[in-house]
Protein backbone atom coordinates (compact mmCIF):
# COMPACT_ATOMS: atom_id res chain seq x y z
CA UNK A 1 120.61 198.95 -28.75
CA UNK A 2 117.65 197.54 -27.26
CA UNK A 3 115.02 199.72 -26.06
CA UNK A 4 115.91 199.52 -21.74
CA UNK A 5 112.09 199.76 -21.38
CA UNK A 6 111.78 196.39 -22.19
CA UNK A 7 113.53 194.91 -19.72
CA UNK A 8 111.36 192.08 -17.84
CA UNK A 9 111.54 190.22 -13.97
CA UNK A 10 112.51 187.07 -14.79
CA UNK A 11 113.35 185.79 -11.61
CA UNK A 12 112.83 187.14 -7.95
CA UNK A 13 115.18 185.11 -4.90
CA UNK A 14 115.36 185.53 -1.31
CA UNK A 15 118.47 183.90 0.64
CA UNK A 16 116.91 183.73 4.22
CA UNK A 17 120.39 182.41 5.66
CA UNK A 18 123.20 183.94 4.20
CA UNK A 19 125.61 181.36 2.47
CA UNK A 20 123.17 179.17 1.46
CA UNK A 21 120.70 178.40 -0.84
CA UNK A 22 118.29 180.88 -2.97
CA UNK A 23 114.28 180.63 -2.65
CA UNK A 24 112.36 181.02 -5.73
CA UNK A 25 109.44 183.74 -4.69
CA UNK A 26 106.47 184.46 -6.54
CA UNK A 27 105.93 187.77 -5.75
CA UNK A 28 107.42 190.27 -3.07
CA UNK A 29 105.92 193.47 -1.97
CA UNK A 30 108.84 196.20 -1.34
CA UNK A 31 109.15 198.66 1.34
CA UNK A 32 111.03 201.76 1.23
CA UNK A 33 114.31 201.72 2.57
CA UNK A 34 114.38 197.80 3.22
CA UNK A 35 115.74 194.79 1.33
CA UNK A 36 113.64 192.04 0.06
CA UNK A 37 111.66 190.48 3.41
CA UNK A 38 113.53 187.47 5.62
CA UNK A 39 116.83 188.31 2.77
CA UNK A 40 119.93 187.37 4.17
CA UNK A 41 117.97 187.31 7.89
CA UNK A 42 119.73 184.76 8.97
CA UNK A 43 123.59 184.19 9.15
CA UNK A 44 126.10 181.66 10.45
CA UNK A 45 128.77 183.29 12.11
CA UNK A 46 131.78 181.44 12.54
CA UNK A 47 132.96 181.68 15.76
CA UNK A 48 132.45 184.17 18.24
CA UNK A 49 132.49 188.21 16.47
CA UNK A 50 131.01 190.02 18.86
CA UNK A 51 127.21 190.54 17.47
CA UNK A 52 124.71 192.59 19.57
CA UNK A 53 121.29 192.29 18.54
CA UNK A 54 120.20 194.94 20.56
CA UNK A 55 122.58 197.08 18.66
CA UNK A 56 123.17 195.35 14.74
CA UNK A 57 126.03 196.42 13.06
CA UNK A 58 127.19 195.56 9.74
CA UNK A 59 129.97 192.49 9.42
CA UNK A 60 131.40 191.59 6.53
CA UNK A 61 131.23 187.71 5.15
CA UNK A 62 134.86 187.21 6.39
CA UNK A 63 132.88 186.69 9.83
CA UNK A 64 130.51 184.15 8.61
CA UNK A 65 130.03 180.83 6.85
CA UNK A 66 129.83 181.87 2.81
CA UNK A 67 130.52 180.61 -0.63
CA UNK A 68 133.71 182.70 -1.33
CA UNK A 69 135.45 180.78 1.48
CA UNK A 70 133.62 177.39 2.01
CA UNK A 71 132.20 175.68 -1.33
CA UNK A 72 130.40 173.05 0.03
CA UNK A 73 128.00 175.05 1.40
CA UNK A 74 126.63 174.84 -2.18
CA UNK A 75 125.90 170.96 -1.69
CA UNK A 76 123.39 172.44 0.78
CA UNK A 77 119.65 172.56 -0.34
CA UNK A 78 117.80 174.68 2.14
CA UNK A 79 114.40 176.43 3.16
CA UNK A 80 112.73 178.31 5.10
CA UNK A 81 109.44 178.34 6.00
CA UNK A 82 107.97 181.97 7.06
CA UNK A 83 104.66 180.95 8.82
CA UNK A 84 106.57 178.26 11.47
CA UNK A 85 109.87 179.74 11.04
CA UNK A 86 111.31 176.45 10.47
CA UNK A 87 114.76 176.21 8.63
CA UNK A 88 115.22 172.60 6.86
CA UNK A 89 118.65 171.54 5.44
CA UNK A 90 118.98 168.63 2.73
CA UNK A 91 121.92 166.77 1.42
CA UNK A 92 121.33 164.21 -1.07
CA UNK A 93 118.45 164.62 -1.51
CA UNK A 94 117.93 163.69 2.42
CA UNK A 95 116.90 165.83 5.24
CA UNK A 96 119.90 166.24 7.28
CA UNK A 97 118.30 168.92 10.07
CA UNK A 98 115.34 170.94 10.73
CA UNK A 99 114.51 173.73 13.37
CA UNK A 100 112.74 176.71 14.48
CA UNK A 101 115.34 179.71 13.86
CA UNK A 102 113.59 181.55 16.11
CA UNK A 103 113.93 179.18 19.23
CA UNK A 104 117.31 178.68 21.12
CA UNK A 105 116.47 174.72 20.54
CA UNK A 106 116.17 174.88 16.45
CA UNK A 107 118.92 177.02 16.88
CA UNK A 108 120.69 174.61 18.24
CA UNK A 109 119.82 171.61 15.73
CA UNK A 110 120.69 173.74 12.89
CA UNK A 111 124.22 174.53 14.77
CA UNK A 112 124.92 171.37 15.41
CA UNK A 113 124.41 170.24 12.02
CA UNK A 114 127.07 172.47 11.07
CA UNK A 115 129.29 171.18 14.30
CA UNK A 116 129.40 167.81 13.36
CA UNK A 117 130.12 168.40 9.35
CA UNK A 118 131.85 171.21 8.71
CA UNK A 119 134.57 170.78 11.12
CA UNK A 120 137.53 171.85 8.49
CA UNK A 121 135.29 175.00 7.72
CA UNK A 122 134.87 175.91 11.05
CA UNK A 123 137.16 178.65 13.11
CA UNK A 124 134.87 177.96 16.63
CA UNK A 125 131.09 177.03 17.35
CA UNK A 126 129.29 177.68 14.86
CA UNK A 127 126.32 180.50 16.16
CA UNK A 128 122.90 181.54 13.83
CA UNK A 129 122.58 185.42 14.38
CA UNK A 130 119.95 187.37 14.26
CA UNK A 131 118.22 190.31 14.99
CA UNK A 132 114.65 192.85 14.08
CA UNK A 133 114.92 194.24 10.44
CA UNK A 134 118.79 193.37 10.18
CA UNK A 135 119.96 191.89 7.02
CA UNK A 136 123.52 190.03 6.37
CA UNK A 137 124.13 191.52 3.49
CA UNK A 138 127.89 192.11 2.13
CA UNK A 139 126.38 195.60 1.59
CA UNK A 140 126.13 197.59 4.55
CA UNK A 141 123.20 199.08 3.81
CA UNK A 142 119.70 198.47 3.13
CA UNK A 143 119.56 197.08 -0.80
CA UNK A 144 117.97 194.79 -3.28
CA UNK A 145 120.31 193.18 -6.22
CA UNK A 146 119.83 192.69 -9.83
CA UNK A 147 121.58 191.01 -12.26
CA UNK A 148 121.16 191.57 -16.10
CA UNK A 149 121.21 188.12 -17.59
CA UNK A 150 122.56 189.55 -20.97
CA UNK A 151 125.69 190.19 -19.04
CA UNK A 152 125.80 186.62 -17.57
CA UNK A 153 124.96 184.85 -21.35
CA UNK A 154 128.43 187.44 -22.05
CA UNK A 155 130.18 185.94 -19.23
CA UNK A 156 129.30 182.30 -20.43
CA UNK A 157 130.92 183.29 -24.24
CA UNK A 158 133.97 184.67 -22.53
CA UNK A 159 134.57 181.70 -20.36
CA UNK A 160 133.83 179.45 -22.71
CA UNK A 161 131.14 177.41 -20.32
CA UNK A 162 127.69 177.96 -18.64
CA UNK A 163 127.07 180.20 -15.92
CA UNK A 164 124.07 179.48 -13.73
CA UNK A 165 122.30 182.90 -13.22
CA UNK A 166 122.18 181.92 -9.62
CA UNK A 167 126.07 181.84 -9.02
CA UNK A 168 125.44 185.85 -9.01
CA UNK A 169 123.13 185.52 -6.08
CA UNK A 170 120.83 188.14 -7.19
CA UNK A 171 117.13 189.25 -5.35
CA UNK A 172 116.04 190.37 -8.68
CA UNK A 173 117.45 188.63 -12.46
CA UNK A 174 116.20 191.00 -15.76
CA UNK A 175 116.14 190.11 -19.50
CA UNK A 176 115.64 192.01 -22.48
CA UNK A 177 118.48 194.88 -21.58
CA UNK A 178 121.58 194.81 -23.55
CA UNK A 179 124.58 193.31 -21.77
CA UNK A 180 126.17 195.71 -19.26
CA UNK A 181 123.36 198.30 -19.44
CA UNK A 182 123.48 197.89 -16.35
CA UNK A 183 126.46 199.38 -15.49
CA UNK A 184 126.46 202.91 -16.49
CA UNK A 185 123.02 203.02 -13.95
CA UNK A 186 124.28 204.86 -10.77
CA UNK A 187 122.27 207.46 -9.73
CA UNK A 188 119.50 206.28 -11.54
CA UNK A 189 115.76 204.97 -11.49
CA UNK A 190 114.18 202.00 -12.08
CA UNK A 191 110.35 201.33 -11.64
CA UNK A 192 108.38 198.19 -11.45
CA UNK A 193 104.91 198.88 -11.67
CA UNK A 194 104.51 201.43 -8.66
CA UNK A 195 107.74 200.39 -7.28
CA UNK A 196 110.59 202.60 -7.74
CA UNK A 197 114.67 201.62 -7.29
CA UNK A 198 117.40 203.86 -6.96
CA UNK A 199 120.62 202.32 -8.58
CA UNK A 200 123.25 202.95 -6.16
CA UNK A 201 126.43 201.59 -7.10
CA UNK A 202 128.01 198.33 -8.97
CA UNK A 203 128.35 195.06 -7.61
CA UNK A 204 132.41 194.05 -7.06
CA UNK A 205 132.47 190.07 -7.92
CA UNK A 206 134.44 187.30 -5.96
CA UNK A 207 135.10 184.10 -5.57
CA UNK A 208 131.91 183.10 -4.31
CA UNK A 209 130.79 182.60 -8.02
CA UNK A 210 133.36 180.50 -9.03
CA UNK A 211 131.28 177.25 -7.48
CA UNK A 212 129.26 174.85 -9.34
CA UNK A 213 125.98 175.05 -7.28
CA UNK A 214 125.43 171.37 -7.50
CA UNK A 215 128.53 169.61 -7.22
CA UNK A 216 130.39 172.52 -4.61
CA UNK A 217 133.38 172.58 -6.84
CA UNK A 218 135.12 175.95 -7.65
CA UNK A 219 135.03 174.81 -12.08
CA UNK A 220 135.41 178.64 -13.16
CA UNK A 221 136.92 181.72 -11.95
CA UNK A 222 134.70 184.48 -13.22
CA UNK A 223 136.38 187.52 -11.64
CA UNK A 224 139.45 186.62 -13.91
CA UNK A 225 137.44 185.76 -17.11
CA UNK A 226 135.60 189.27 -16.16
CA UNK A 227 138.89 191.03 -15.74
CA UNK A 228 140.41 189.53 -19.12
CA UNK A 229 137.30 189.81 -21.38
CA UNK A 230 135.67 193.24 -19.71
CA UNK A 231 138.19 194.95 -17.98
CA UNK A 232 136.29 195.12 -15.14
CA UNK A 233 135.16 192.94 -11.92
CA UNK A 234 131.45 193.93 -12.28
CA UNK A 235 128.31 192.03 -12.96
CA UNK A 236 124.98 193.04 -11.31
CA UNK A 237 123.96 196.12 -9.29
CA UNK A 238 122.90 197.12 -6.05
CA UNK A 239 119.03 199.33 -5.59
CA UNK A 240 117.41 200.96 -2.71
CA UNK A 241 113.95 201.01 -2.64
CA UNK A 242 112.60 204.45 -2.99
CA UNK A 243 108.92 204.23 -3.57
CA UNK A 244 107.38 200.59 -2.45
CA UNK A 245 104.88 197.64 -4.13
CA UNK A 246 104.37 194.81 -5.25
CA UNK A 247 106.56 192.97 -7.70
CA UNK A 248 105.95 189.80 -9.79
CA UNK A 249 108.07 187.76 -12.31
CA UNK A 250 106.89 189.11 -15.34
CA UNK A 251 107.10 192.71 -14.59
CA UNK A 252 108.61 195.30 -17.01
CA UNK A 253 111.76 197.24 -15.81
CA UNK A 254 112.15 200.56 -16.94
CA UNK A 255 114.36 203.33 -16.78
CA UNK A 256 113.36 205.94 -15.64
CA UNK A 257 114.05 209.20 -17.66
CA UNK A 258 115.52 212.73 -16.53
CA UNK A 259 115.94 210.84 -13.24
């Protein structure tokens, strides 16, 4: 077995609307108790469910536009820009809408966007939610994700095809650990530099990984390969952050021992 201090950051992605596509970062600094800044701090609920944002609550993706349920969201190439909060959305290789996500009126672009083409998708008007230090995760608590990429490279064998890494949807993507290290993790530590993570449980896959992320078909079902190869449903792992810094692709991941 390799030795799990080896593992490196390869990659390090922030999904500032939920559903839709990942953003490349090039560093991130990490705050106790909080997921990776502006992750999943947008989301596109579909229809009306009830959101305070005086009073957040968690929802689960059931409420809101997502992969698992509507695939060509993955025909979608979006970003978001932090300094003007703009939110741009391209489609063949076109812009297709831009607005502030922070102003009822780029609100309303962006919404109307999704109005006038994804009216199969849609269960009523489509609304962008928001609210301070809230993030749409499917997790209902505060956590940053990492996928081993030794496990996806196993996936690929077992299903006979490539996997893109970013099916998984992960904030953070490690090499160099054996595949499914990460699984027998709960409980324990991982540090980055003078960043520390606290493994807190496995990560349950569905159908959102089954689409191509270029085309929006569904060309694989990895929760069955997973199930028939692995016995299991599993690939990745959700962290809290329990000591905060900055962390850079690049980075060595280790595990922390006796913890």
């Amino acid at each position: 077995m390799l030795d799990p201090s080896h593992g490196t950051l390869a990659g390090l992605y922030r999904y500032p609307v939920k559903g839709l596509s990942a953003e490349a970062l090039p560093r991130v600094t990490l705050a106790p108790g909080q997921s990776v800044p502006r992750d999943r701090r947008y989301a596109i609920a579909n229809g009306p469910i009830g959101f305070d944002p005086a009073q957040p609550r968690h929802f689960g993706k059931i409420h809101f536009l997502m992969l698992m349920r509507h695939e060509r969201l993955a025909t979608l190439r979006t970003r978001f820009d932090d300094a003007t909060n703009d939110f741009s959305i391209v489609h063949n290789s076109r812009e297709v809408a831009r607005g502030n996500l922070e102003t009822a009126q780029g609100r309303a672009v962006i919404e109307d966007f999704f109005t006038g083409n994804f009216t199969r998708e849609l269960r009523g008007p489509p609304k962008i939610l928001s609210a301070p230090n809230h993030s749409f995760s499917d997790a209902p608590d505060k956590v940053v994700s990492l996928v081993n990429l030794a496990s996806v490279a196993a996936i690929e064998d077992a299903a006979g095809a490539p996997v893109d890494p970013l099916r998984l949807r992960a904030n953070l993507y490690v090499e160099g650990w054996p595949a499914w290290l990460e699984l027998g993790l709960t409980g324990r530590e991982l540090a980055i530099g003078t960043t520390r993570l606290r493994v807190v449980r496995d990560i349950v896959r569905c159908a959102a990984v089954n689409v191509d992320l270029v085309t929006g078909e569904r060309d694989l079902n990895v929760p069955a390969t997973l199930t028939r190869s692995f016995d299991h449903q599993h690939c990745g792992i959700y962290t809290e952050v329990i000591a905060g810094g900055e962390i850079v692709p690049g980075d060595i991941i280790r595990i922390v021992k006796g913890s």
